[in-house]
Protein backbone atom coordinates (compact mmCIF):
# COMPACT_ATOMS: atom_id res chain seq x y z
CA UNK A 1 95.55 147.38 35.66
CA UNK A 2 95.85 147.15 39.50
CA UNK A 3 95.18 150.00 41.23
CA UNK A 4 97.12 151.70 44.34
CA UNK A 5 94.01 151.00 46.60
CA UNK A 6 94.74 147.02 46.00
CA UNK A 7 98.47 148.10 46.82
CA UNK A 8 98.08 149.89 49.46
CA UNK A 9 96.03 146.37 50.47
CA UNK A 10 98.91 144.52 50.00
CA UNK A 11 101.05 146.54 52.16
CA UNK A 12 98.47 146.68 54.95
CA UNK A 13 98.00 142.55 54.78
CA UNK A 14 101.76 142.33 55.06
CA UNK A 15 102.39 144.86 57.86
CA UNK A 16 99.62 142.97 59.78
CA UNK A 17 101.46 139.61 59.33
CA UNK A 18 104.89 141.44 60.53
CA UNK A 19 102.88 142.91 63.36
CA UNK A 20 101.49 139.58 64.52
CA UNK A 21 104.48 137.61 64.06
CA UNK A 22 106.66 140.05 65.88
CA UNK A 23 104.11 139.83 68.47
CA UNK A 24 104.94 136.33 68.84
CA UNK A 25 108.19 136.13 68.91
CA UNK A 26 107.67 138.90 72.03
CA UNK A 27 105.84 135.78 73.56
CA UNK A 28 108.43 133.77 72.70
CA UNK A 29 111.36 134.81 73.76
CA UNK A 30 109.46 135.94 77.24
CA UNK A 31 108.89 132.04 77.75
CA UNK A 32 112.53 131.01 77.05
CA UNK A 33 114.18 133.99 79.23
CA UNK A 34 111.65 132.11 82.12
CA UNK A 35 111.91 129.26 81.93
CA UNK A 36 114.18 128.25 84.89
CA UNK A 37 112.20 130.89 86.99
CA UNK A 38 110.68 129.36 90.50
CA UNK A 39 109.02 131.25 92.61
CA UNK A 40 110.15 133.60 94.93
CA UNK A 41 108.70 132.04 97.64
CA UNK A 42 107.53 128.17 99.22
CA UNK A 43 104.37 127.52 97.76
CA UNK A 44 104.98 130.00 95.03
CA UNK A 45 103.87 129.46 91.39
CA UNK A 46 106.50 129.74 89.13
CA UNK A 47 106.54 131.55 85.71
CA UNK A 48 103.54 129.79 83.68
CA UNK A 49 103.95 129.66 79.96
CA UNK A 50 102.28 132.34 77.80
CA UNK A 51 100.61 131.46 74.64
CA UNK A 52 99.14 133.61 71.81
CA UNK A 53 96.18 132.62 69.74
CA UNK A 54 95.92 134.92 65.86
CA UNK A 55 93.18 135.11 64.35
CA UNK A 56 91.27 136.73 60.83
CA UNK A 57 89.77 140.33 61.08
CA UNK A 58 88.17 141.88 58.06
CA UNK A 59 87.62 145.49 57.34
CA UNK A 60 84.03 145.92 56.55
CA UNK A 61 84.59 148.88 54.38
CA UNK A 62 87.32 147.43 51.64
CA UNK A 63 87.00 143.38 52.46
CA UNK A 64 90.31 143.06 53.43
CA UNK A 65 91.00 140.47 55.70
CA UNK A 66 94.24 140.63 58.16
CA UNK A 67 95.80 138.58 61.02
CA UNK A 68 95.44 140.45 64.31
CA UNK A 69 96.57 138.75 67.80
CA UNK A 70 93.60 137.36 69.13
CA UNK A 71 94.08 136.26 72.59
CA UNK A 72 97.44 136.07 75.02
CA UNK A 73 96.67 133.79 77.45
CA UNK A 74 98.76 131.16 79.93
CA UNK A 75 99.31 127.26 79.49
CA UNK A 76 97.42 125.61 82.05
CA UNK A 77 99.67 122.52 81.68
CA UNK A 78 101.12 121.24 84.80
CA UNK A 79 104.36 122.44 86.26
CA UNK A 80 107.76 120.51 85.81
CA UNK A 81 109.18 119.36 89.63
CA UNK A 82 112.19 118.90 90.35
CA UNK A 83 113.85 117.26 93.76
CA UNK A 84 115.85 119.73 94.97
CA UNK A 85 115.77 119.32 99.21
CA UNK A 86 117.79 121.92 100.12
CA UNK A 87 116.17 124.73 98.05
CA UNK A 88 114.53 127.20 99.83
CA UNK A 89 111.50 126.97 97.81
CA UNK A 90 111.27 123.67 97.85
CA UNK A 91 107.63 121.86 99.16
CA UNK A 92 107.83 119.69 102.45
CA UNK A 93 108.65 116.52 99.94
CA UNK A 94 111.69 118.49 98.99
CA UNK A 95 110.08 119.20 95.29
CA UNK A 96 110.99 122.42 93.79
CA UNK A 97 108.12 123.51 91.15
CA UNK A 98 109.61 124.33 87.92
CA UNK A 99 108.03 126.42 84.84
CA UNK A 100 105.81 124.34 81.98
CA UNK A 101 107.97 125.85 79.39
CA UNK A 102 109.39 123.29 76.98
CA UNK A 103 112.60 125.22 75.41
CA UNK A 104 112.68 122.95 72.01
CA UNK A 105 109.07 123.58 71.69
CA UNK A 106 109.96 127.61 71.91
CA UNK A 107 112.66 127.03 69.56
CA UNK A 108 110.06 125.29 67.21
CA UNK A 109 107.82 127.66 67.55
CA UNK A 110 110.45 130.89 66.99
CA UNK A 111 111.46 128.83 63.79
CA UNK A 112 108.17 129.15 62.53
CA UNK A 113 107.45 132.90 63.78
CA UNK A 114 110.76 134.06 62.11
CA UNK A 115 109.65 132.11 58.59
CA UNK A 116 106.42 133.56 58.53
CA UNK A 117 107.43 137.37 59.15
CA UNK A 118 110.16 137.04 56.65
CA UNK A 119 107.44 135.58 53.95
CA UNK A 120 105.55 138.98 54.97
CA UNK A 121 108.54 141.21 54.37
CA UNK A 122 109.25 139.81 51.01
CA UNK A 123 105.42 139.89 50.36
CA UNK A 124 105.57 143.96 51.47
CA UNK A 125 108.74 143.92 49.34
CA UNK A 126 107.50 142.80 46.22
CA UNK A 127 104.09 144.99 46.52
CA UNK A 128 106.13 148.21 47.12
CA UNK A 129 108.12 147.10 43.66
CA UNK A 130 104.87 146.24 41.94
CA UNK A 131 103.36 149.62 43.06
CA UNK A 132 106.88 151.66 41.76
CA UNK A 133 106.95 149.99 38.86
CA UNK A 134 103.15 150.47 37.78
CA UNK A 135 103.44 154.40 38.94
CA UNK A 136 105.88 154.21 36.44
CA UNK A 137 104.41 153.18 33.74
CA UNK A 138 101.93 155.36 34.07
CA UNK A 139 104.49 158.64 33.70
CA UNK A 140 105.38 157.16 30.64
């Protein structure tokens, strides 16, 4: 019979995933909200794209591995430019630098995000149930 320790697993593997996933959506939705952001200033960088990189971290003690954000970093991809003369950012070509955030590819990537931490919620879901109904049992 499973024990509350492998449960209690469970629920910690899921709670990671929700954790991590959340996480990215934070990322996320920080890129869209930018992604028309110049900069302030000519010859100004404007908002560069954040990325997030999970990875696998394992408990020593009880072998449990989990996701856990690895690394936030930036996109080093090149900025968009747009001609836009009479900006007051704009360079001395009349080229306003624009973000290197690709919406659709947000959108894309929130999709996937959203599917993932709602496969960990029903995960936690069903381990919580599985837990209830073995406690349970074992009144009986």
């Amino acid at each position: 019979m499973a024990t509350i320790s492998s449960f209690n697993q469970s629920l910690q593997a899921s709670a990671a995933g929700m954790a991590a996933q959340t996480k990215r959506l934070q990322i996320i939705t920080e890129n869209i909200a930018n992604a028309e952001s110049k900069a302030a200033a000519p010859g100004g960088e404007p908002y560069r794209r954040k990325t997030i990189a999970l990875g696998t971290t394992t408990d020593m003690r009880t072998g449990l591995s989990t996701v856990k954000v690895k690394k936030i970093g930036t996109d080093p991809s090149a900025f968009k430019e747009v001609y836009a003369p009479y900006d007051p950012v704009a360079d001395e070509r009349g080229y306003v630098q624009m973000p290197n955030v690709k919406t659709m590819v947000e959108m894309v990537d929130m999709q996937e995000a959203r599917l993932s931490h709602e496969a960990n919620v029903e995960a936690y879901k069903k381990s919580l149930k599985m837990m209830e109904d073995t406690i349970g049992i074992l009144r009986n």
